[in-house]
N, C-alpha and C. Protein backbone atom coordinates (compact mmCIF):
# COMPACT_ATOMS: atom_id res chain seq x y z
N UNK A 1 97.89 100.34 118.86
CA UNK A 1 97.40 101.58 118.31
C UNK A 1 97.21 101.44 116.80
N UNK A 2 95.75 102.04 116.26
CA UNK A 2 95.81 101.96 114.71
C UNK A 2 96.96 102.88 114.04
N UNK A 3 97.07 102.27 113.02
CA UNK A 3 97.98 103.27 112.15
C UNK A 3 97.59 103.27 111.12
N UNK A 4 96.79 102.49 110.83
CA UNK A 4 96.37 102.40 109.25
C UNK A 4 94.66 101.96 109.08
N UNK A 5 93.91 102.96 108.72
CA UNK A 5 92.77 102.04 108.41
C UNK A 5 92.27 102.31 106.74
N UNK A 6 92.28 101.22 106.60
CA UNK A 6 91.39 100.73 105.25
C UNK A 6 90.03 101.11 104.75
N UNK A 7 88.93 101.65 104.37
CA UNK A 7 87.88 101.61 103.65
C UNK A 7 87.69 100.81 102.70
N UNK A 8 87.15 99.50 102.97
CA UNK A 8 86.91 98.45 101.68
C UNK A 8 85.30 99.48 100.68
N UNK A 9 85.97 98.76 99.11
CA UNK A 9 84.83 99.14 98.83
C UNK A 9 85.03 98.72 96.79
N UNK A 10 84.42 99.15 96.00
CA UNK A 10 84.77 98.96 94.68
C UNK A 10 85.26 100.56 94.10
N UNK A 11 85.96 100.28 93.16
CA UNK A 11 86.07 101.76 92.37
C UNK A 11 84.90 102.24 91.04
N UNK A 12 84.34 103.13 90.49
CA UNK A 12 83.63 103.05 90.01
C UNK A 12 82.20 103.42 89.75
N UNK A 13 81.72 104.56 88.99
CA UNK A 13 80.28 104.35 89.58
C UNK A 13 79.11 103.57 89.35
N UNK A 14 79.47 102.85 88.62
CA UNK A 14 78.18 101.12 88.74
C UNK A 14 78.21 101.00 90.27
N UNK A 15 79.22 101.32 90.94
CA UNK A 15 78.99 100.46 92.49
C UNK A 15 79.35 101.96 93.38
N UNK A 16 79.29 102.73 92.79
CA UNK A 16 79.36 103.94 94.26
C UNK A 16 78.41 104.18 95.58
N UNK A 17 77.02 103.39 95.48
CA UNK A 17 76.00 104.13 95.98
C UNK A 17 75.52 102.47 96.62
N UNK A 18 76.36 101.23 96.41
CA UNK A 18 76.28 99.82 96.57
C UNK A 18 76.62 99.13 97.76
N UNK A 19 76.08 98.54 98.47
CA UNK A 19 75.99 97.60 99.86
C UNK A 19 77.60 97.24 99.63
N UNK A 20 77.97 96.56 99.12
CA UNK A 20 79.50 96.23 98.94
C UNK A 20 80.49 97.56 99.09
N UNK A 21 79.60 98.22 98.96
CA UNK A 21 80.87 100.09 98.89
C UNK A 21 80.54 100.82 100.15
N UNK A 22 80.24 99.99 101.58
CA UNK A 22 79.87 100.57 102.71
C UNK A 22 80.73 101.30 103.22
N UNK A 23 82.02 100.33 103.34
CA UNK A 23 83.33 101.37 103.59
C UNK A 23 83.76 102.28 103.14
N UNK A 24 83.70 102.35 101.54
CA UNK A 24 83.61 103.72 100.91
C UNK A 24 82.81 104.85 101.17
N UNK A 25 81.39 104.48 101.42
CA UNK A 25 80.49 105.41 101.91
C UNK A 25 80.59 105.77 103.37
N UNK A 26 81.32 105.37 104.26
CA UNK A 26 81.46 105.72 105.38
C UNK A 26 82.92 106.56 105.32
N UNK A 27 83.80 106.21 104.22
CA UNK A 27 85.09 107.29 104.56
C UNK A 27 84.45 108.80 103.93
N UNK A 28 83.36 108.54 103.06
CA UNK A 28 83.21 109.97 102.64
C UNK A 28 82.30 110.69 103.49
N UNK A 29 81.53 110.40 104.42
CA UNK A 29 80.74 110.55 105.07
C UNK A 29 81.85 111.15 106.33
N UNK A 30 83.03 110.91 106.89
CA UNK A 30 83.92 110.87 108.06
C UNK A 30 84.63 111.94 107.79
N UNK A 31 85.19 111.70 106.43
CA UNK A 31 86.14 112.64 105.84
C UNK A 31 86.35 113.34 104.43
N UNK A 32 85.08 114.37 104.33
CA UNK A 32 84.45 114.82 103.40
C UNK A 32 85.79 116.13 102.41
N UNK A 33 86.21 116.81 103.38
CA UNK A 33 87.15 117.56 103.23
C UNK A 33 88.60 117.01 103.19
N UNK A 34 88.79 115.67 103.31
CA UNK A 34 90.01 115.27 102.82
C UNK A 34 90.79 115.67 101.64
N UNK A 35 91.79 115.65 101.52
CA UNK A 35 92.70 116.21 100.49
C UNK A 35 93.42 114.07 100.18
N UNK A 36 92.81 113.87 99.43
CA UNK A 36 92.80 112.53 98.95
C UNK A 36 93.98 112.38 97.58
N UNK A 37 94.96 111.82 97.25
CA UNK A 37 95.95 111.60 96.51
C UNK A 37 96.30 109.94 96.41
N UNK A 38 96.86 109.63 95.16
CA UNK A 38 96.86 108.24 94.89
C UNK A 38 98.57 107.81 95.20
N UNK A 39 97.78 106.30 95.91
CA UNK A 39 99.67 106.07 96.80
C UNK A 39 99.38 104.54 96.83
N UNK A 40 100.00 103.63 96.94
CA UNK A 40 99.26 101.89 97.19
C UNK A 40 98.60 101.79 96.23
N UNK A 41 98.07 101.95 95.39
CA UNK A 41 96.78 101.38 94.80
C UNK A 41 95.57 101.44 95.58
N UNK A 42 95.89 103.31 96.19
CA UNK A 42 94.31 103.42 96.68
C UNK A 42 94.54 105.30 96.46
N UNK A 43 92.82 105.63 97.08
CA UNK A 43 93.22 107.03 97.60
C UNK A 43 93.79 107.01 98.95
N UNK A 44 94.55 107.63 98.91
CA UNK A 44 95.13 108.09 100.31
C UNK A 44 95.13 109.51 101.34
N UNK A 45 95.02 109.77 101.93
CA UNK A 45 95.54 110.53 102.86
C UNK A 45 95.87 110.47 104.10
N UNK A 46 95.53 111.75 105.27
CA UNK A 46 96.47 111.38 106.54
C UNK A 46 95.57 111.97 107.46
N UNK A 47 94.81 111.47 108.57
CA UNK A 47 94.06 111.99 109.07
C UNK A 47 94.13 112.06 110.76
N UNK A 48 94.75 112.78 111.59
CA UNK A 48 95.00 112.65 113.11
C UNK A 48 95.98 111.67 113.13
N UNK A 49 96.87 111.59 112.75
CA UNK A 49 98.33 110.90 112.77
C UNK A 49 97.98 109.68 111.85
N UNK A 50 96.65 109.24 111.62
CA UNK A 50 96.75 107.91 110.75
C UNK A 50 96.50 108.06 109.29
N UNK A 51 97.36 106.93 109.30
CA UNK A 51 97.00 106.68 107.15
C UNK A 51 95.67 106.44 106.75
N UNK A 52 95.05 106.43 105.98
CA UNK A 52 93.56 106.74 105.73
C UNK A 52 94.00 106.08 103.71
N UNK A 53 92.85 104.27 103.21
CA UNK A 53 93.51 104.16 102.36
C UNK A 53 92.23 104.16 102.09
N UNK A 54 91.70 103.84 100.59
CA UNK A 54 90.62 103.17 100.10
C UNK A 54 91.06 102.56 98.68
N UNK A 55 91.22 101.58 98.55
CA UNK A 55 91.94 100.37 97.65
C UNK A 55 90.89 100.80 96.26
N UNK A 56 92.00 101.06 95.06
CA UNK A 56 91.16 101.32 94.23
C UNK A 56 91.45 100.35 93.19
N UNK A 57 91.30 99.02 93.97
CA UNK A 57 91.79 97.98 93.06
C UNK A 57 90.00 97.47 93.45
N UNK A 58 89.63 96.39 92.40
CA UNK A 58 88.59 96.02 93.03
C UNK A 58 88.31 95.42 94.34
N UNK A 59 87.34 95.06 95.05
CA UNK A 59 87.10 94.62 96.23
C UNK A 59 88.14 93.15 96.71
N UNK A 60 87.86 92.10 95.86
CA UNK A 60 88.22 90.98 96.00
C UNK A 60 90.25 91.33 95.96
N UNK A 61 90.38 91.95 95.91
CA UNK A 61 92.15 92.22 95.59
C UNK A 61 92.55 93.48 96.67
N UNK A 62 91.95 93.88 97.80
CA UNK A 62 91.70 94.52 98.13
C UNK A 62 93.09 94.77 99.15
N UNK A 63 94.31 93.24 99.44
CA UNK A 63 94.86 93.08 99.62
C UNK A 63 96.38 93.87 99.42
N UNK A 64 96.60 93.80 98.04
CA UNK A 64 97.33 94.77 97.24
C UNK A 64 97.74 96.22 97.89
N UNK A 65 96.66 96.69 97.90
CA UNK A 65 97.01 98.12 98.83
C UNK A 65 97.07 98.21 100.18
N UNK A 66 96.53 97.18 100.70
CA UNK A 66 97.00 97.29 102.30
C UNK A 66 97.85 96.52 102.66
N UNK A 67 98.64 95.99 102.00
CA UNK A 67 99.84 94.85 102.00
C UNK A 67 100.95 96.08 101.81
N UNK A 68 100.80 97.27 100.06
CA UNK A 68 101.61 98.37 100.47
C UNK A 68 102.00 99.16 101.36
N UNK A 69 100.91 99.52 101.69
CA UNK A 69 100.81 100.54 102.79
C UNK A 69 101.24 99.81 103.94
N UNK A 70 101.23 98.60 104.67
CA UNK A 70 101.58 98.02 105.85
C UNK A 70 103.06 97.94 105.27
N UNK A 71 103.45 97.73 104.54
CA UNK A 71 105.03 97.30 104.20
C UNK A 71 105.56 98.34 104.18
N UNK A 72 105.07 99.22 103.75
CA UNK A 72 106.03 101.08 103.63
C UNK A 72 105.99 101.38 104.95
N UNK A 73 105.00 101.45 105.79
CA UNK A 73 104.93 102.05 106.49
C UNK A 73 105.32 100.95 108.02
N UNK A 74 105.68 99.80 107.89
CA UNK A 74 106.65 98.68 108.30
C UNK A 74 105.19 99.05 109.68
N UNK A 75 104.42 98.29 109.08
CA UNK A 75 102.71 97.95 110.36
C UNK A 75 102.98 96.56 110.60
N UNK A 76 102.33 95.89 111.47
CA UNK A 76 101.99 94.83 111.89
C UNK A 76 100.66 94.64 111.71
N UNK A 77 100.12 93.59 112.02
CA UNK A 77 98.46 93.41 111.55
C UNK A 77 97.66 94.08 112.28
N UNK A 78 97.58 93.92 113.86
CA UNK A 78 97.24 94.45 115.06
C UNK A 78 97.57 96.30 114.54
N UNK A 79 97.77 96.84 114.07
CA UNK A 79 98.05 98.14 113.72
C UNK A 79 96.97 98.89 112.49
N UNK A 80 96.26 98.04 112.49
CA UNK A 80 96.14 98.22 110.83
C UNK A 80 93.74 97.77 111.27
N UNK A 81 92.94 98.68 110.68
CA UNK A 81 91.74 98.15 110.98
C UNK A 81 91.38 98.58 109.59
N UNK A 82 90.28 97.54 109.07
CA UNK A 82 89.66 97.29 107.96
C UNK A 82 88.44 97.34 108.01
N UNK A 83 87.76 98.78 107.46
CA UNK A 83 86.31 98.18 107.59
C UNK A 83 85.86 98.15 105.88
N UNK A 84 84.29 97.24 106.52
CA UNK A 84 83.90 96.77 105.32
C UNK A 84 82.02 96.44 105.67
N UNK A 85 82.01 96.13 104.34
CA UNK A 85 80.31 95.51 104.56
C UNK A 85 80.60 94.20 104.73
N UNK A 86 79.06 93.74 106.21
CA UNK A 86 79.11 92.66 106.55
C UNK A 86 77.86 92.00 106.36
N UNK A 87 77.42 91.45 105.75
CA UNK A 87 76.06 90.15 105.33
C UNK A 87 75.36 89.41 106.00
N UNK A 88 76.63 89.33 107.46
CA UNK A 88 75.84 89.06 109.19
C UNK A 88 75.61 89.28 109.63
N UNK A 89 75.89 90.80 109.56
CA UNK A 89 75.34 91.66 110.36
C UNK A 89 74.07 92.50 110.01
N UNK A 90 72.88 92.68 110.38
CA UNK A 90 71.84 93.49 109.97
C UNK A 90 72.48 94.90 109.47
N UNK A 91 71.15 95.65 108.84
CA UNK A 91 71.79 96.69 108.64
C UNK A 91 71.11 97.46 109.76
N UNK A 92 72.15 98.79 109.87
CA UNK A 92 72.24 99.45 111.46
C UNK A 92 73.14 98.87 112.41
N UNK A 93 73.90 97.75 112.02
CA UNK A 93 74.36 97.59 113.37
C UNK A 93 76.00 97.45 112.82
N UNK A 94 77.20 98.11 113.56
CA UNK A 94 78.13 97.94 113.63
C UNK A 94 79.14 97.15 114.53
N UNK A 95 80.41 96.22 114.30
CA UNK A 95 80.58 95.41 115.39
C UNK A 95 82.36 95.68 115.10
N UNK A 96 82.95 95.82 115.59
CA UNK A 96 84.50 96.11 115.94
C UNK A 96 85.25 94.96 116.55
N UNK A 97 85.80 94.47 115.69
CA UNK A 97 86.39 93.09 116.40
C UNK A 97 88.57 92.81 115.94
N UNK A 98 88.90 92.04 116.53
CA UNK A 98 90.35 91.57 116.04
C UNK A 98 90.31 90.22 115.72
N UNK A 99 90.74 90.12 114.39
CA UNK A 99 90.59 88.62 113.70
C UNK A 99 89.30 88.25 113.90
N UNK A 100 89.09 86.91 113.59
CA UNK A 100 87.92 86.20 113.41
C UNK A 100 87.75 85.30 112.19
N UNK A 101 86.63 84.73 111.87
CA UNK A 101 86.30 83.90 110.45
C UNK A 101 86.09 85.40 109.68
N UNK A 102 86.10 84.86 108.01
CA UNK A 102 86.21 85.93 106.98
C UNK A 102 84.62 86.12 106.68
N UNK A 103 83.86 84.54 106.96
CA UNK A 103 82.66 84.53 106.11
C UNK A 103 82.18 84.87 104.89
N UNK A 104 83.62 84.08 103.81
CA UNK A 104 83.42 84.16 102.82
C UNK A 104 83.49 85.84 102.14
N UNK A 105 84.07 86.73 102.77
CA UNK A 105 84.59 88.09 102.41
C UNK A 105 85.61 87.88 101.49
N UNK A 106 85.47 87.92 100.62
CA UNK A 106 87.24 87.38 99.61
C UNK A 106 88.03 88.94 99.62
N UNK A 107 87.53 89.85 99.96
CA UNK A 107 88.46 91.26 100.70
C UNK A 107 89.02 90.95 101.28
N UNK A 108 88.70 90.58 102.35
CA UNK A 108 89.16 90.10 103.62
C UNK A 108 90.24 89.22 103.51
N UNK A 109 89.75 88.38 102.93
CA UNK A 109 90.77 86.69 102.73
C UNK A 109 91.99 87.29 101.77
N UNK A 110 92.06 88.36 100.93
CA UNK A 110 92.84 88.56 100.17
C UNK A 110 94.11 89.41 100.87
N UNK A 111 93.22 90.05 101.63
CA UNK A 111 94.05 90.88 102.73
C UNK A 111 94.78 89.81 103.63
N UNK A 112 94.23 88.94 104.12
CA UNK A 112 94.86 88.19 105.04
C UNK A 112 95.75 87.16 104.52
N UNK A 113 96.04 86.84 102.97
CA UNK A 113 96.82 86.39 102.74
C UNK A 113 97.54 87.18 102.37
N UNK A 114 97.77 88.47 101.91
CA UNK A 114 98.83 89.16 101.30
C UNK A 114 99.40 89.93 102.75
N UNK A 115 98.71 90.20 103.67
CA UNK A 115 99.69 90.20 105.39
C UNK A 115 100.21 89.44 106.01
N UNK A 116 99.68 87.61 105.35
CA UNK A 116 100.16 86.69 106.22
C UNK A 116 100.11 86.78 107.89
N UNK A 117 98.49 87.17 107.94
CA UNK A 117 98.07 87.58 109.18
C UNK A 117 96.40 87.47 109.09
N UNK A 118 95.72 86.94 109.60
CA UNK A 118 94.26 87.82 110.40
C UNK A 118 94.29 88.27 111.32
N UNK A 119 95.26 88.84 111.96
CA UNK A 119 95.37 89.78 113.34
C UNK A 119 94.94 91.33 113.31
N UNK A 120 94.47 91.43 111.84
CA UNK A 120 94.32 92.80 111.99
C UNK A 120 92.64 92.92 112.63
N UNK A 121 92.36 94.39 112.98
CA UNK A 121 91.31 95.05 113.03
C UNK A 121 89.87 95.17 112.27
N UNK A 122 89.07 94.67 112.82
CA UNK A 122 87.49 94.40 111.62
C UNK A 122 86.73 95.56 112.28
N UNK A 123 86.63 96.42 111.29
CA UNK A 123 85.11 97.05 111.59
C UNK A 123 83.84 96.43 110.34
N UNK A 124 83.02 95.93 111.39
CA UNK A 124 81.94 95.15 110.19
C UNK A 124 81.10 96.05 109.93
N UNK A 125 80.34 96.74 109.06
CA UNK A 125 79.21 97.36 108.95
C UNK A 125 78.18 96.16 108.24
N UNK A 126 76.66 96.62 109.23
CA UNK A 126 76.02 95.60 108.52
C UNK A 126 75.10 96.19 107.30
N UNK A 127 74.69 95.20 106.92
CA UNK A 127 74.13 95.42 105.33
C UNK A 127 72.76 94.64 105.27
N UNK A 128 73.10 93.66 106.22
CA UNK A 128 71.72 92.00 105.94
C UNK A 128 72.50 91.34 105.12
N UNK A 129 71.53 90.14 105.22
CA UNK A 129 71.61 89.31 104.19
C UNK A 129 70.00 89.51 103.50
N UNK A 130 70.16 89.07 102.23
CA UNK A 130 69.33 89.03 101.49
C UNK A 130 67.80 87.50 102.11
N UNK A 131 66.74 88.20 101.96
CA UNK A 131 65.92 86.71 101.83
C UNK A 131 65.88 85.67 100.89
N UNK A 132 66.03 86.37 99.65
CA UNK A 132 65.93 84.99 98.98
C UNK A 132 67.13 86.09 97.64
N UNK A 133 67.36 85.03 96.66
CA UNK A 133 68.29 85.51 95.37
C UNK A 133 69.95 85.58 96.15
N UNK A 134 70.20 86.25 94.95
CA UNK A 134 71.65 85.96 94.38
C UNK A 134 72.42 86.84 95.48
N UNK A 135 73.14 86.77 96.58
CA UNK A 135 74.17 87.67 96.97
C UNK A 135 75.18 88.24 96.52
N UNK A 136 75.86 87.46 95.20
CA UNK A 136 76.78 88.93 94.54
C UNK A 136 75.69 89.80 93.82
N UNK A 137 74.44 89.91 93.82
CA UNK A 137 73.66 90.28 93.03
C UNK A 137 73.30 91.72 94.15
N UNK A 138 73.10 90.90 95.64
CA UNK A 138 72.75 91.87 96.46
C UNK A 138 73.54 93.23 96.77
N UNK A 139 74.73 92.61 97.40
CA UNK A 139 75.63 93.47 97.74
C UNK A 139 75.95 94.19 96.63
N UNK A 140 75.65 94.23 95.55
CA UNK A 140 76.10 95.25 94.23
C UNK A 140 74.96 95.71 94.23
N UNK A 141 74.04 95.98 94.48
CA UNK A 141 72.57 96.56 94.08
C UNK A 141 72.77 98.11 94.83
N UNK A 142 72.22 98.85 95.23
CA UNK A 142 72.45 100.24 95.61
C UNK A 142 71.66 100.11 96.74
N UNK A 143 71.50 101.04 98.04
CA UNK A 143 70.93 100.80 99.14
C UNK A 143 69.57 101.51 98.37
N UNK A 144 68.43 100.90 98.89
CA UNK A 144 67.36 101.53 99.22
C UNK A 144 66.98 102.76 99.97
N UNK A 145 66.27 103.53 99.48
CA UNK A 145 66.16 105.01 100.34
C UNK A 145 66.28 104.73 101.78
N UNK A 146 64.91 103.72 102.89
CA UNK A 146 64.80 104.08 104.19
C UNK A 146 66.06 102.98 104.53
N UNK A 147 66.97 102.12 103.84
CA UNK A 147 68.21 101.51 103.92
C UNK A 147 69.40 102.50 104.24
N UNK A 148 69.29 103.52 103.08
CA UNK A 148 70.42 104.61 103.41
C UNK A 148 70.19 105.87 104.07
N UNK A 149 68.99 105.74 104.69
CA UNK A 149 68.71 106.58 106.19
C UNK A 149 69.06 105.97 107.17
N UNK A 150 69.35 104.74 107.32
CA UNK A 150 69.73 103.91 108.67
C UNK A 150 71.12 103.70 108.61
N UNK A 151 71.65 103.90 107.54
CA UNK A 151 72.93 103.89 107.09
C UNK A 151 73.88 104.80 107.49
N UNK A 152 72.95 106.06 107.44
CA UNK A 152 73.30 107.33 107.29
C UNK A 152 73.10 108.04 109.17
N UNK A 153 72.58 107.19 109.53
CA UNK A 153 72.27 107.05 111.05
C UNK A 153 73.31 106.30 111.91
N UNK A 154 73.54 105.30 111.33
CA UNK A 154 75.08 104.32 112.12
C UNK A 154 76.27 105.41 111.75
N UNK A 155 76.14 105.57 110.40
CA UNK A 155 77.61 106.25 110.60
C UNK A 155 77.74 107.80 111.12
N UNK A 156 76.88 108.45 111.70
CA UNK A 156 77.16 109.26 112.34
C UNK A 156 77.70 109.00 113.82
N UNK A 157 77.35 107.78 114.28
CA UNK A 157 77.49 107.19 115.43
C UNK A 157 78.56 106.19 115.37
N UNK A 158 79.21 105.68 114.01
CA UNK A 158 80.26 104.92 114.60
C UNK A 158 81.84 105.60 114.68
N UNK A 159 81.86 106.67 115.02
CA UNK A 159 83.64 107.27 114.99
C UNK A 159 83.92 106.65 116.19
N UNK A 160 83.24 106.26 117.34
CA UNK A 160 83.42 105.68 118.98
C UNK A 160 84.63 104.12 118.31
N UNK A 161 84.34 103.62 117.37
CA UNK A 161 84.63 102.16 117.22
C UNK A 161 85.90 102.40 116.29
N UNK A 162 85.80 103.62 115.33
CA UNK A 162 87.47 103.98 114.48
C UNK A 162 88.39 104.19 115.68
N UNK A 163 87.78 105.10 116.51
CA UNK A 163 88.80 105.87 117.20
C UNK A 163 89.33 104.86 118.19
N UNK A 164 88.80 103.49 118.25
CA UNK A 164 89.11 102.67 119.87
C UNK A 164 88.76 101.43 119.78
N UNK A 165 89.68 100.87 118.38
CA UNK A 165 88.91 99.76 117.91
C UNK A 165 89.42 98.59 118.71
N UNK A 166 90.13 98.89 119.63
CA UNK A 166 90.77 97.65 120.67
C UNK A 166 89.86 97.24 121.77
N UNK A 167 88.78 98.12 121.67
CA UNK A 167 87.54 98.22 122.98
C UNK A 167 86.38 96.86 122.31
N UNK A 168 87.24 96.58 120.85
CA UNK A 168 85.90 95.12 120.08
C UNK A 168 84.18 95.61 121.48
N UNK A 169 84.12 96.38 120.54
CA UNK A 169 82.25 96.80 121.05
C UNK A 169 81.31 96.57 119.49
N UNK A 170 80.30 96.86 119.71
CA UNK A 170 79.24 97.27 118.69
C UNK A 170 78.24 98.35 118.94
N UNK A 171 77.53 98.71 117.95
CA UNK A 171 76.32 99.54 117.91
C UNK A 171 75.43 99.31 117.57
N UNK A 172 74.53 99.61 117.37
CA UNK A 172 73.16 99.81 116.52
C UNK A 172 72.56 100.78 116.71
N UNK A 173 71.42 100.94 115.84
CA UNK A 173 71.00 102.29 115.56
C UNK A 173 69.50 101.93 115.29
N UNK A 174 68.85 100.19 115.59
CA UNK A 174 67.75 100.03 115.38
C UNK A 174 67.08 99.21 116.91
């Protein structure tokens, strides 16, 4: 059972509206009326029995606060789901998985060394990959208008994959 899920994302508004801040844009999108307070080194609150974090450390350290929050709240990895933007995944499509490769996510990797685990919970949101240029260049850039209509289309449709992330399914929306 989850107990804890994560929203990866950056703090900041250079990157509020940014491919890298998918998870951020999907907790505000889920949980608009939250009553949000600072706990871990994130915002926090409590939403249908679960902890609800968003690490307001930067992305790459992202570890830090969900290493707190799993230790206070004495989680195991398997307890705990992380979503984030994924670079393999197109955009529109969401994929719900347990463990796996990081693919170079240094969120991810930071998390999984400060749990001394990849057993936890992946929700991937996709983003694309770029055709040509710089990928830290990409994922920091801001979505494109008909980008954050398709965006804005998955995440109305992915609460199926928060709520039951042990079912490892996917979506799409294209």
């Amino acid at each position: 059972m989850i107990r804890l899920v994560a929203f990866l994302g950056n703090p900041g508004k250079e990157y509020k509206e940014t491919r890298h801040n998918a998870g951020f844009l999907l907790s505000d999108e889920l949980y608009p009326y939250a009553s949000w307070k600072v706990k871990f080194h994130s915002a926090f609150t409590e939403e249908g029995g679960r902890k609800i974090i968003k690490p307001m450390t930067m992305m790459n350290l992202s570890g830090t606060a969900v290493s707190e929050a799993a230790s206070f709240y004495k989680l195991k990895a398997d307890e705990i789901l992380i979503v984030h933007d994924d670079l393999e995944l197109p955009l529109g499509k969401a994929k719900v998985q347990k463990g796996g490769g990081l693919q170079g996510h240094n969120g991810l990797r930071n998390i999984k060394e400060r749990l001394g685990s990849d057993g936890f919970y992946r929700l991937r949101v996709g983003i694309g990959r770029p055709v040509h240029g710089d990928v830290r260049l990409y994922v920091t850039s801001p979505f494109k208008k008909d980008e954050a209509i398709i965006l804005k289309t998955l995440f109305s449709r992915i609460r199926p994959l928060i709520d039951s992330p042990e079912d490892e399914r996917e979506i799409s929306v294209l």
